[in-house]
N, C-alpha and C. Protein backbone atom coordinates (compact mmCIF):
# COMPACT_ATOMS: atom_id res chain seq x y z
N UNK A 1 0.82 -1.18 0.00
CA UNK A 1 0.00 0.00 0.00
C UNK A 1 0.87 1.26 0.00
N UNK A 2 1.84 1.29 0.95
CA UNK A 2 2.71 2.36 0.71
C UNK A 2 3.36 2.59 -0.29
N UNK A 3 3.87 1.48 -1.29
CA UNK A 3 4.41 1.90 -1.77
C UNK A 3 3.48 2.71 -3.41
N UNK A 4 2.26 1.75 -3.71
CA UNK A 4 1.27 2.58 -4.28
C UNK A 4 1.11 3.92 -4.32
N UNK A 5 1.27 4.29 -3.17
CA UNK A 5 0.65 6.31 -2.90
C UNK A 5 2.37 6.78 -3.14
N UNK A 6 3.02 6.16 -2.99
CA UNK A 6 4.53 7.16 -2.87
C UNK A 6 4.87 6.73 -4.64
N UNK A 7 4.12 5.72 -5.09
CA UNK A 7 4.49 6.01 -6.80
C UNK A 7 3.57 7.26 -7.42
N UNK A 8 2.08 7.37 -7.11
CA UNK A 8 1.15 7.75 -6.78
C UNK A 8 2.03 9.56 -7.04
N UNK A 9 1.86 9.61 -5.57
CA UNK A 9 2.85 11.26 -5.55
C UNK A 9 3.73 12.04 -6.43
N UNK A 10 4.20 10.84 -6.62
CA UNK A 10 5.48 11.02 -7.33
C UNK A 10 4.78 11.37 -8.80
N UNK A 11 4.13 10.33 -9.29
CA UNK A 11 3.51 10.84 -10.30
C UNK A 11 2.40 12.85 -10.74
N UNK A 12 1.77 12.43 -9.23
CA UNK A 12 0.87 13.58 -9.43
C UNK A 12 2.07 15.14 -9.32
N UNK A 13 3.24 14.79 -8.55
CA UNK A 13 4.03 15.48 -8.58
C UNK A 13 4.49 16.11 -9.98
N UNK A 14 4.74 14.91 -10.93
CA UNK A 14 5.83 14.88 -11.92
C UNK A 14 4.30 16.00 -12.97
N UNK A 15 3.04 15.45 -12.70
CA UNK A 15 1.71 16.33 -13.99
C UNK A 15 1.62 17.35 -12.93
N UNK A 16 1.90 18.05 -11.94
CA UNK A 16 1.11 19.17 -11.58
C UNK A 16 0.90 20.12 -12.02
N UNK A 17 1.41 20.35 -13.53
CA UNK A 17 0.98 21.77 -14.05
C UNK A 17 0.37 21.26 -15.39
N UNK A 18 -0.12 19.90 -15.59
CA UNK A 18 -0.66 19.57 -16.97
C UNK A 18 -2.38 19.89 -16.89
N UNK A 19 -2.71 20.47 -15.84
CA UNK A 19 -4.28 20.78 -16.14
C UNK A 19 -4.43 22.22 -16.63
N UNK A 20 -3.31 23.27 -17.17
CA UNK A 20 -3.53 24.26 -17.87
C UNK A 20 -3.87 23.83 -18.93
N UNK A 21 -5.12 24.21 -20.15
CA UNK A 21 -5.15 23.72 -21.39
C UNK A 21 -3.92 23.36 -22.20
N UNK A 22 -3.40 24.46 -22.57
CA UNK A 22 -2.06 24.53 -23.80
C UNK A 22 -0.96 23.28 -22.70
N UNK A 23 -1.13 22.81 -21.62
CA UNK A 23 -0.22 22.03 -20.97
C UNK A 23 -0.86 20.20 -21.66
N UNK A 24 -1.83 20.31 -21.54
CA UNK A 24 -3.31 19.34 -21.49
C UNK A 24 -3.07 19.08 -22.54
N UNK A 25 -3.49 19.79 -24.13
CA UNK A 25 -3.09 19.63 -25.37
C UNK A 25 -1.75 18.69 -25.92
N UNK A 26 -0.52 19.64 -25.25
CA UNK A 26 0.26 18.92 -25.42
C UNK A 26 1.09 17.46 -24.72
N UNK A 27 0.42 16.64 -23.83
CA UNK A 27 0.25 15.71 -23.02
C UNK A 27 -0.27 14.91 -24.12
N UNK A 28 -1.64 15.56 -24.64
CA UNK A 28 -2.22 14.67 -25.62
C UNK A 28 -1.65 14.31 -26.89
N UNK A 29 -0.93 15.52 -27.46
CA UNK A 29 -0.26 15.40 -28.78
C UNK A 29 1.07 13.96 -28.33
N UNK A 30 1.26 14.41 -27.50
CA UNK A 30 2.55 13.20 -26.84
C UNK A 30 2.02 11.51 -26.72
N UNK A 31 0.83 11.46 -26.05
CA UNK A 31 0.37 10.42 -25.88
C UNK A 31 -0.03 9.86 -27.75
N UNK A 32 -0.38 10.70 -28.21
CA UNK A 32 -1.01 10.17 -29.26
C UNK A 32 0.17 9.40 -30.40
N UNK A 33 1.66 10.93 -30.91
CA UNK A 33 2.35 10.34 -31.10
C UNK A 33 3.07 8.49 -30.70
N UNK A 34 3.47 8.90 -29.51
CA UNK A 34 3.46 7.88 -28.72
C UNK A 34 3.08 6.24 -29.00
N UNK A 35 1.58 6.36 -29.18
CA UNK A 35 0.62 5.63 -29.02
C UNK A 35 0.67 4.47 -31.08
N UNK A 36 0.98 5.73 -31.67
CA UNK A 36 0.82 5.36 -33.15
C UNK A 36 2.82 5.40 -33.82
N UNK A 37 3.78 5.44 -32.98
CA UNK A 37 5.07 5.11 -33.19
C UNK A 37 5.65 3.88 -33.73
N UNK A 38 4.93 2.48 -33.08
CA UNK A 38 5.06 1.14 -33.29
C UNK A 38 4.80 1.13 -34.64
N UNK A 39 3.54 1.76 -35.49
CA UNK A 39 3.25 1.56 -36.94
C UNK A 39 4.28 2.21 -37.82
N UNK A 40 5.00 3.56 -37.28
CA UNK A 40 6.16 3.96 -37.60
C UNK A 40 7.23 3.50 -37.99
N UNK A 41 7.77 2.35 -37.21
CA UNK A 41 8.68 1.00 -37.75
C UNK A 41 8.79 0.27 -38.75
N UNK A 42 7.27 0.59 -39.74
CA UNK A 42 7.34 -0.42 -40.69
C UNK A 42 7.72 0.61 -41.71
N UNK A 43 7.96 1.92 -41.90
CA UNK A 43 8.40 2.83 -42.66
C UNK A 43 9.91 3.07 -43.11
N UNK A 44 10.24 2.66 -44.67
CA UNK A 44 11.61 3.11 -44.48
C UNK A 44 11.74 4.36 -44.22
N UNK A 45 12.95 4.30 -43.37
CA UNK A 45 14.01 5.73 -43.22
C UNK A 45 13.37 6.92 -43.70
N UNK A 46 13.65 7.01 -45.04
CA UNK A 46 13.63 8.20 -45.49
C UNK A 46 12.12 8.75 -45.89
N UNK A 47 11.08 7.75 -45.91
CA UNK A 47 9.58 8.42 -45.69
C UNK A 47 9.41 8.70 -44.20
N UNK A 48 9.52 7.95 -43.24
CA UNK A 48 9.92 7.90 -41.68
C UNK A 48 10.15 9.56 -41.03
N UNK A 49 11.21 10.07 -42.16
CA UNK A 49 12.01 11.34 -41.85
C UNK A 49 10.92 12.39 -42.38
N UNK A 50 10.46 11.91 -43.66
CA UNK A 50 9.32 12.97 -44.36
C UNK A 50 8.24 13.27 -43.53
N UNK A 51 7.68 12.03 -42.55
CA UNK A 51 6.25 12.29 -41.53
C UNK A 51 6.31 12.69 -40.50
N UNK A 52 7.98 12.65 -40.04
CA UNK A 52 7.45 13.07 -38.42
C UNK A 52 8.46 14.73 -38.94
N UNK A 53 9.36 15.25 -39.80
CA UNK A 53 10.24 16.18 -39.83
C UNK A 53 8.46 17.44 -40.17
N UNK A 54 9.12 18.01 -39.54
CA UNK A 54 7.76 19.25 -39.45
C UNK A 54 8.23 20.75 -40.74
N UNK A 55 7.19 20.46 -41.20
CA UNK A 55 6.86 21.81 -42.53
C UNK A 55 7.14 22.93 -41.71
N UNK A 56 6.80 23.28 -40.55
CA UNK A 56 6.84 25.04 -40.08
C UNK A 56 7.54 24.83 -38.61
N UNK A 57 8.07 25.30 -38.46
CA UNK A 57 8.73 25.75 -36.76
C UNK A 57 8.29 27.27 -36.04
N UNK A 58 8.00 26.49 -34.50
CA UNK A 58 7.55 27.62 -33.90
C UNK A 58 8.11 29.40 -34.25
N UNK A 59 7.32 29.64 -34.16
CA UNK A 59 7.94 31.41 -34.70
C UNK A 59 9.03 31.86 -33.42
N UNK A 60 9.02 31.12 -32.08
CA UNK A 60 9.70 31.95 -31.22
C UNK A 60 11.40 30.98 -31.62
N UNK A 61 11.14 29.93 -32.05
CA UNK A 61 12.36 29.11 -32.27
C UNK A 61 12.85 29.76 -33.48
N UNK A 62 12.66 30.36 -34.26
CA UNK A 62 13.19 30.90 -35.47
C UNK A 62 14.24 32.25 -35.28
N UNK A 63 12.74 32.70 -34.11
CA UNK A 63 13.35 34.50 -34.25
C UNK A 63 14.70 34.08 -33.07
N UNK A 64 14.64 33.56 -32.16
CA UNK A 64 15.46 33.46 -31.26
C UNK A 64 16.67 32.62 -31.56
N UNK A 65 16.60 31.64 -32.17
CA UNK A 65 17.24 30.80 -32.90
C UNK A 65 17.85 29.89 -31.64
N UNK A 66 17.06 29.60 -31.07
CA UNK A 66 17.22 28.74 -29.70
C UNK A 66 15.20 28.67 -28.85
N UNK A 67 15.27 27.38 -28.61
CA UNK A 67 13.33 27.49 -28.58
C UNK A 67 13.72 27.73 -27.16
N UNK A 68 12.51 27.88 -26.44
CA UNK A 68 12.19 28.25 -24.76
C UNK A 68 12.59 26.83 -24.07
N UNK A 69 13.42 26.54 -22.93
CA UNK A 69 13.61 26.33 -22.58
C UNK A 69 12.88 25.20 -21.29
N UNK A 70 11.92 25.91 -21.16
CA UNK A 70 11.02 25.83 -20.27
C UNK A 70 10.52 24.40 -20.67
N UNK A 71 9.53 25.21 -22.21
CA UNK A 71 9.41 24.09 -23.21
C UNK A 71 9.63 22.76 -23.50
N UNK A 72 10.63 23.15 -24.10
CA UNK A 72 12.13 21.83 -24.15
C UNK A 72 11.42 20.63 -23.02
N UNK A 73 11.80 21.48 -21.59
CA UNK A 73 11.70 20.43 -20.56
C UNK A 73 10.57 20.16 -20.31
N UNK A 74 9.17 20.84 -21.11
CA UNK A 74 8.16 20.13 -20.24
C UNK A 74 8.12 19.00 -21.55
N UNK A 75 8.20 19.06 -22.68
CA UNK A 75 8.23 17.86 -23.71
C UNK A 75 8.94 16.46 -22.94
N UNK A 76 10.36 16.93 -22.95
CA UNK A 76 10.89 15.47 -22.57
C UNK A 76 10.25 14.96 -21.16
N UNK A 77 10.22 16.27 -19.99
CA UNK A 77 9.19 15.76 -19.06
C UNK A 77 7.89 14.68 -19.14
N UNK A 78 7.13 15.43 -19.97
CA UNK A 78 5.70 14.25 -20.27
C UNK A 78 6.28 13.31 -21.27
N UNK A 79 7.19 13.14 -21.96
CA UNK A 79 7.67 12.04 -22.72
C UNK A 79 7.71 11.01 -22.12
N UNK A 80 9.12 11.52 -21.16
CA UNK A 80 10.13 9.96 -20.47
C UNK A 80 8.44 9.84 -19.27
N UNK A 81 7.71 10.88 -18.65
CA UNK A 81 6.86 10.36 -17.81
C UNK A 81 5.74 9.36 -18.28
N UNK A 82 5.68 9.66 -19.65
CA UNK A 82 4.48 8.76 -20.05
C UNK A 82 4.94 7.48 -20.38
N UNK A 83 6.35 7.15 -20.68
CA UNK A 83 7.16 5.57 -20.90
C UNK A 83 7.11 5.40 -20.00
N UNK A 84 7.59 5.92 -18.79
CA UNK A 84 7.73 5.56 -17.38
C UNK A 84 6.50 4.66 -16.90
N UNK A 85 5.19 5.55 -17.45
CA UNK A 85 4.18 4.88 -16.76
C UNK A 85 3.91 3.37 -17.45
N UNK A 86 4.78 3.27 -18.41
CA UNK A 86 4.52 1.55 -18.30
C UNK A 86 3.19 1.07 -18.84
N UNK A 87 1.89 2.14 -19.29
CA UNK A 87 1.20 1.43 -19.80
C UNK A 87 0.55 0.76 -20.93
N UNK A 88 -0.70 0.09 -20.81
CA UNK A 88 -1.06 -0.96 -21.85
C UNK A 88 -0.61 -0.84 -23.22
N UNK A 89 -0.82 0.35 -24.11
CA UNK A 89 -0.62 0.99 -25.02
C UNK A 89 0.76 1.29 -25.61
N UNK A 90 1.48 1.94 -23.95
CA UNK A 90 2.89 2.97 -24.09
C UNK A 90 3.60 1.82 -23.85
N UNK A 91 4.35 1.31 -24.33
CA UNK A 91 5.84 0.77 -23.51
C UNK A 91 7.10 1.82 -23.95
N UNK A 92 7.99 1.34 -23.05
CA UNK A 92 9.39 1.92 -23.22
C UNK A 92 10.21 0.96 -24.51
N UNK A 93 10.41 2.39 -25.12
CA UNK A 93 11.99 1.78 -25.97
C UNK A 93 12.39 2.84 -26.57
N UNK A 94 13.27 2.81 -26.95
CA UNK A 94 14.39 3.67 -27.98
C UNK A 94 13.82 4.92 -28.77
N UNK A 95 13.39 3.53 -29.80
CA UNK A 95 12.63 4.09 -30.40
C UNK A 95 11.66 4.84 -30.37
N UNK A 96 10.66 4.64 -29.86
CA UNK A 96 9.21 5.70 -29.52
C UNK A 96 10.11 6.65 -29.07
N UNK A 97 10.71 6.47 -27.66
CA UNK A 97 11.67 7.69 -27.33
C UNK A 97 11.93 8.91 -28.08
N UNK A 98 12.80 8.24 -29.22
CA UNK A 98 13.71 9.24 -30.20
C UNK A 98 12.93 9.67 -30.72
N UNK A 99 12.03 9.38 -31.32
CA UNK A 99 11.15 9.75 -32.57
C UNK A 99 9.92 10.93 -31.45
N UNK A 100 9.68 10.83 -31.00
CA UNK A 100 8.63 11.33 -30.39
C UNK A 100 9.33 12.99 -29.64
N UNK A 101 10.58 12.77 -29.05
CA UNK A 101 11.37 13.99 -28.50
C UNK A 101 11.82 14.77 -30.18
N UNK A 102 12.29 13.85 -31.10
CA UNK A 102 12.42 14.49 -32.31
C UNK A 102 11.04 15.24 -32.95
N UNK A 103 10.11 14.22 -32.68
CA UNK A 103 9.11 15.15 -33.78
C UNK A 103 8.88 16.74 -32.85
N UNK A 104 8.87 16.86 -31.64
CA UNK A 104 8.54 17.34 -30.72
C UNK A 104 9.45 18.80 -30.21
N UNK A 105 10.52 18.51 -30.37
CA UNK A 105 11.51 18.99 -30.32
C UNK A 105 12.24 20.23 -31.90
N UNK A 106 12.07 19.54 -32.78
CA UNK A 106 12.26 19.94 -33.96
C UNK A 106 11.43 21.14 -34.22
N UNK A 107 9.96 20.92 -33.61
CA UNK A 107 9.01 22.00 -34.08
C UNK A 107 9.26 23.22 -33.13
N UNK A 108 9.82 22.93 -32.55
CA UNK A 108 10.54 24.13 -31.03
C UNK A 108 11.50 24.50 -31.85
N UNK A 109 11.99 23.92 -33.01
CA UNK A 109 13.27 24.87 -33.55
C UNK A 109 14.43 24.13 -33.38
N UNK A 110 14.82 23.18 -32.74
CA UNK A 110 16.39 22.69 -32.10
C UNK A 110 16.41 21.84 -33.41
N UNK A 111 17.95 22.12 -33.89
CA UNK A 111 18.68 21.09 -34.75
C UNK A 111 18.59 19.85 -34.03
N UNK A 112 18.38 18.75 -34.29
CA UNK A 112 18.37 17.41 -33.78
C UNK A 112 18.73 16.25 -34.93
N UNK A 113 19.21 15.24 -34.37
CA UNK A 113 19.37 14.08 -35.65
C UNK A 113 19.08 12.86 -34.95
N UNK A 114 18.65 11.90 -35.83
CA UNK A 114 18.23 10.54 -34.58
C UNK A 114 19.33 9.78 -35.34
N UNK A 115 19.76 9.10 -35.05
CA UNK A 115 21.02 7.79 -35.10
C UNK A 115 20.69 6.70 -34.60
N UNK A 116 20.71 5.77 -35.41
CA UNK A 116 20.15 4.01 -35.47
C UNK A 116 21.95 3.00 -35.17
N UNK A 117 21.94 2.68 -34.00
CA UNK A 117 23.25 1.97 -34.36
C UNK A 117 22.88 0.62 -33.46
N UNK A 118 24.07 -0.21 -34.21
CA UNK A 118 23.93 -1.83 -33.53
C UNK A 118 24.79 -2.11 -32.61
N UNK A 119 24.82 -3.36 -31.92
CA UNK A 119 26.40 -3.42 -31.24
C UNK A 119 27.38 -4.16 -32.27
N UNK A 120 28.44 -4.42 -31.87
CA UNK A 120 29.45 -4.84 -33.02
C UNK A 120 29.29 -5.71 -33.68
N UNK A 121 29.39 -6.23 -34.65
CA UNK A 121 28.94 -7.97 -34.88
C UNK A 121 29.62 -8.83 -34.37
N UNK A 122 31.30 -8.83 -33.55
CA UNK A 122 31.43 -9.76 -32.76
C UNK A 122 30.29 -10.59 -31.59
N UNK A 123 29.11 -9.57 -31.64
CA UNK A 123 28.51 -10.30 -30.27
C UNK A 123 27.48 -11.07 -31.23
N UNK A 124 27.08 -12.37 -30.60
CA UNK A 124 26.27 -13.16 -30.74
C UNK A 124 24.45 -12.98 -30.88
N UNK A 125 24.38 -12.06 -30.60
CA UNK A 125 23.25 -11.22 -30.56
C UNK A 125 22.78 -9.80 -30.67
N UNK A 126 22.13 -9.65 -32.10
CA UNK A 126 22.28 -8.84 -32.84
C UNK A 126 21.65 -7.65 -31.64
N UNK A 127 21.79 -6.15 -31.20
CA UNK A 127 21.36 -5.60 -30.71
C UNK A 127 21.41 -4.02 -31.16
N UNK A 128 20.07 -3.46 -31.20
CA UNK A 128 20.22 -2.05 -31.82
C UNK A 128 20.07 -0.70 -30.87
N UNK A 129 19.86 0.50 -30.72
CA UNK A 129 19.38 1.25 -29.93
C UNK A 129 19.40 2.87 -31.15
N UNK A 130 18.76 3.72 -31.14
CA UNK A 130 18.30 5.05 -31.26
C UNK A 130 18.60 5.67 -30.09
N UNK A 131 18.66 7.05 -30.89
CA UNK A 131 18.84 7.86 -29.76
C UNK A 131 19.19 9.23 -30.82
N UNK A 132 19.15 10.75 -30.04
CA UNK A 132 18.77 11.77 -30.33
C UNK A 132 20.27 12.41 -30.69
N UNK A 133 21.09 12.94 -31.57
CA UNK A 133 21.87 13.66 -31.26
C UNK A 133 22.01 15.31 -31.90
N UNK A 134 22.84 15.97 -30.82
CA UNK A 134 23.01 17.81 -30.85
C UNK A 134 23.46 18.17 -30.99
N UNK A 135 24.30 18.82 -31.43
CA UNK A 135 25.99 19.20 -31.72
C UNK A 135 26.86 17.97 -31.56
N UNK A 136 26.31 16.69 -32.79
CA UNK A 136 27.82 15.87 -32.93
C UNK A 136 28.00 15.39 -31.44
N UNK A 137 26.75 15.11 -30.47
CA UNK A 137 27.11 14.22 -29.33
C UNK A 137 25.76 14.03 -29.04
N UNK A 138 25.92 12.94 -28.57
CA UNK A 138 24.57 12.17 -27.72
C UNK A 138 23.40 13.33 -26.97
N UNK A 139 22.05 13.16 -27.04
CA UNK A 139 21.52 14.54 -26.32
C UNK A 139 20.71 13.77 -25.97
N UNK A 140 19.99 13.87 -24.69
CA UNK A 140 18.88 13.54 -23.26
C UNK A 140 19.27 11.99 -23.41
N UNK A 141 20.54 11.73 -23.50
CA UNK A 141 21.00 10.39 -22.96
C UNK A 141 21.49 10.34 -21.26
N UNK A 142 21.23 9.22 -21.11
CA UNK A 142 21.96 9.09 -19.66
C UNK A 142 23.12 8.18 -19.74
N UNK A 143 23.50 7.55 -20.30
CA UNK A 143 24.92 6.88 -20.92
C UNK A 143 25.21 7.64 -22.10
N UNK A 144 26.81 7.06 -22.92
CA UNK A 144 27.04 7.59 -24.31
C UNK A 144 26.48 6.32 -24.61
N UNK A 145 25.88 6.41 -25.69
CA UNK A 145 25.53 5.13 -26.72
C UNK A 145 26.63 4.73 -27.56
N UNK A 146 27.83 6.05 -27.75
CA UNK A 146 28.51 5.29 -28.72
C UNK A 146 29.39 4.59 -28.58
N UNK A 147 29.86 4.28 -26.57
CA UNK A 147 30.03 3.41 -26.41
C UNK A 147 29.92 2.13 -26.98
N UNK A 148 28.73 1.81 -26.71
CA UNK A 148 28.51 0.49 -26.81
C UNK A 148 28.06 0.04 -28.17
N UNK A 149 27.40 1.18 -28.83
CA UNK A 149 26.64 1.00 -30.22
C UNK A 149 27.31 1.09 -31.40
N UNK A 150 27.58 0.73 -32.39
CA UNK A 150 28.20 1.26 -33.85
C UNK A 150 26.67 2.30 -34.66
N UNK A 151 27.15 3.40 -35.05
CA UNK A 151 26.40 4.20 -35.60
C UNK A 151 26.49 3.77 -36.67
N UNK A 152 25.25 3.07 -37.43
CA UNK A 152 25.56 3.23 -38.96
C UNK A 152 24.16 3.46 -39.94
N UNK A 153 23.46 4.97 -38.95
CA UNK A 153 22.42 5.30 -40.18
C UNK A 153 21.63 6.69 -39.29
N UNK A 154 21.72 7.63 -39.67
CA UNK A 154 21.10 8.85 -39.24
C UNK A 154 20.49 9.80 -40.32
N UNK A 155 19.21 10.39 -39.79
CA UNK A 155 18.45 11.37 -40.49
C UNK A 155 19.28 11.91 -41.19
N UNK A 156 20.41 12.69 -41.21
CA UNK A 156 21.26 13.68 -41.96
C UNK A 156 21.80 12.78 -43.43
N UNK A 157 21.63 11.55 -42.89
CA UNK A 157 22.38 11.19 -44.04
C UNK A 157 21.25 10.97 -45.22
N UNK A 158 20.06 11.26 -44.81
CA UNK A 158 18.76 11.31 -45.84
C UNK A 158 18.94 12.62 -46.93
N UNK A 159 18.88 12.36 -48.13
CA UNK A 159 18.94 13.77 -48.68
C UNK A 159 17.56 14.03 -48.56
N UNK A 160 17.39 16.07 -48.98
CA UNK A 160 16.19 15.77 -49.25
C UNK A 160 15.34 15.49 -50.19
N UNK A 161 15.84 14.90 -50.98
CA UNK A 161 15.27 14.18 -52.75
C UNK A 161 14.72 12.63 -52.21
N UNK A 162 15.82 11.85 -51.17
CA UNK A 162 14.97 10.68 -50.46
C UNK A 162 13.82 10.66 -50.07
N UNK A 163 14.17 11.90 -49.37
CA UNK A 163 13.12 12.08 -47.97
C UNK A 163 11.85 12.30 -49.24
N UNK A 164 12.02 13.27 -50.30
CA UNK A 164 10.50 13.71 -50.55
C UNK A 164 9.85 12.80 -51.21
N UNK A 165 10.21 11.10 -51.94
CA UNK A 165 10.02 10.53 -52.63
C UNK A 165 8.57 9.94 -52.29
C-alpha cells in the first residue's frame, strides 16, 4: 500500500501543471504520437524522416534561434513520464523515445538528428538502440551510446530528394 501512494505522488508530482489547457493539449499530442510510433517501424528511413520532420517551426524558435527552454523540458518531461508509466498501449523503448522527443523537439526549432546503431557484430546477438543527437554528441541520454553501439544510419544522411520521394 505504501508503496502505491509514494508512486502515486510522485507521479501527481511529476503532472502538476498539466491541467492548464495549452499544458493538457500537449500531453495529448505526446500520448497520441506515442501511441501510433510502433506503426512507424514499418516505414523506411527516409519516408519515416518525411512524416514526423515538421513543414513550419515555432515562430519563437526561429526568431530566437534557440526554442524556450522551459518548453524543451516540459516535452521530454511528459515524454520519459508517459514511458515511465509503463502502460497498456505505451511501452518503453528507444525508439518511440527518439522519434517522439524528435518530432517534438524539432518544431521548437532545435537542430536534432536521430542515429540508429547496432552493437558490433562480434557479439552473438544482434542488438540495436536510437537515440537523439546535438551538436555531434549524444543529447537527453543518460549513458554515451557510442560506447557500446556502432552508428551506422542517421536522419542527416537522408537527402532531401529521399526524404520527398
Amino acid at each position: 500500500m505504501r508503496n502505491y501512494w509514494s508512486r502515486f505522488l510522485r507521479r501527481a508530482a511529476a503532472y502538476h501543471d498539466i491541467w492548464w489547457p495549452p499544458n493538457t493539449l500537449l500531453l495529448l499530442r505526446i500520448i497520441a504520437i506515442l501511441a501510433v510510433s510502433p506503426l512507424l517501424v514499418r516505414f523506411d528511413l527516409p519516408r519515416l524522416k518525411r512524416l514526423i520532420e515538421p513543414r513550419r517551426v515555432r515562430r519563437a524558435g526561429l526568431a530566437n534561434k534557440t526554442p524556450s527552454t522551459e518548453r524543451v523540458d516540459r516535452i521530454v518531461r511528459y515524454t520519459d513520464g508517459m514511458l515511465a508509466g509503463r502502460g497498456p498501449m505505451i511501452r518503453k523503448n528507444c525508439f518511440r523515445r527518439a522519434i517522439t522527443l524528435y518530432y517534438f523537439l524539432r518544431r521548437e526549432g532545435m537542430e536534432l538528428d536521430v542515429c540508429f546503431g547496432v552493437k558490433s557484430p562480434d557479439e552473438s546477438v544482434l542488438d540495436g538502440h536510437c537515440w537523439l543527437v546535438r551538436d555531434e554528441s549524444p543529447y537527453l541520454e543518460i549513458w554515451d551510446p557510442t560506447s557500446m553501439f556502432t552508428p551506422v544510419y542517421s536522419f542527416s544522411q537522408i537527402t532531401p530528394m529521399e526524404a520527398d520521394r
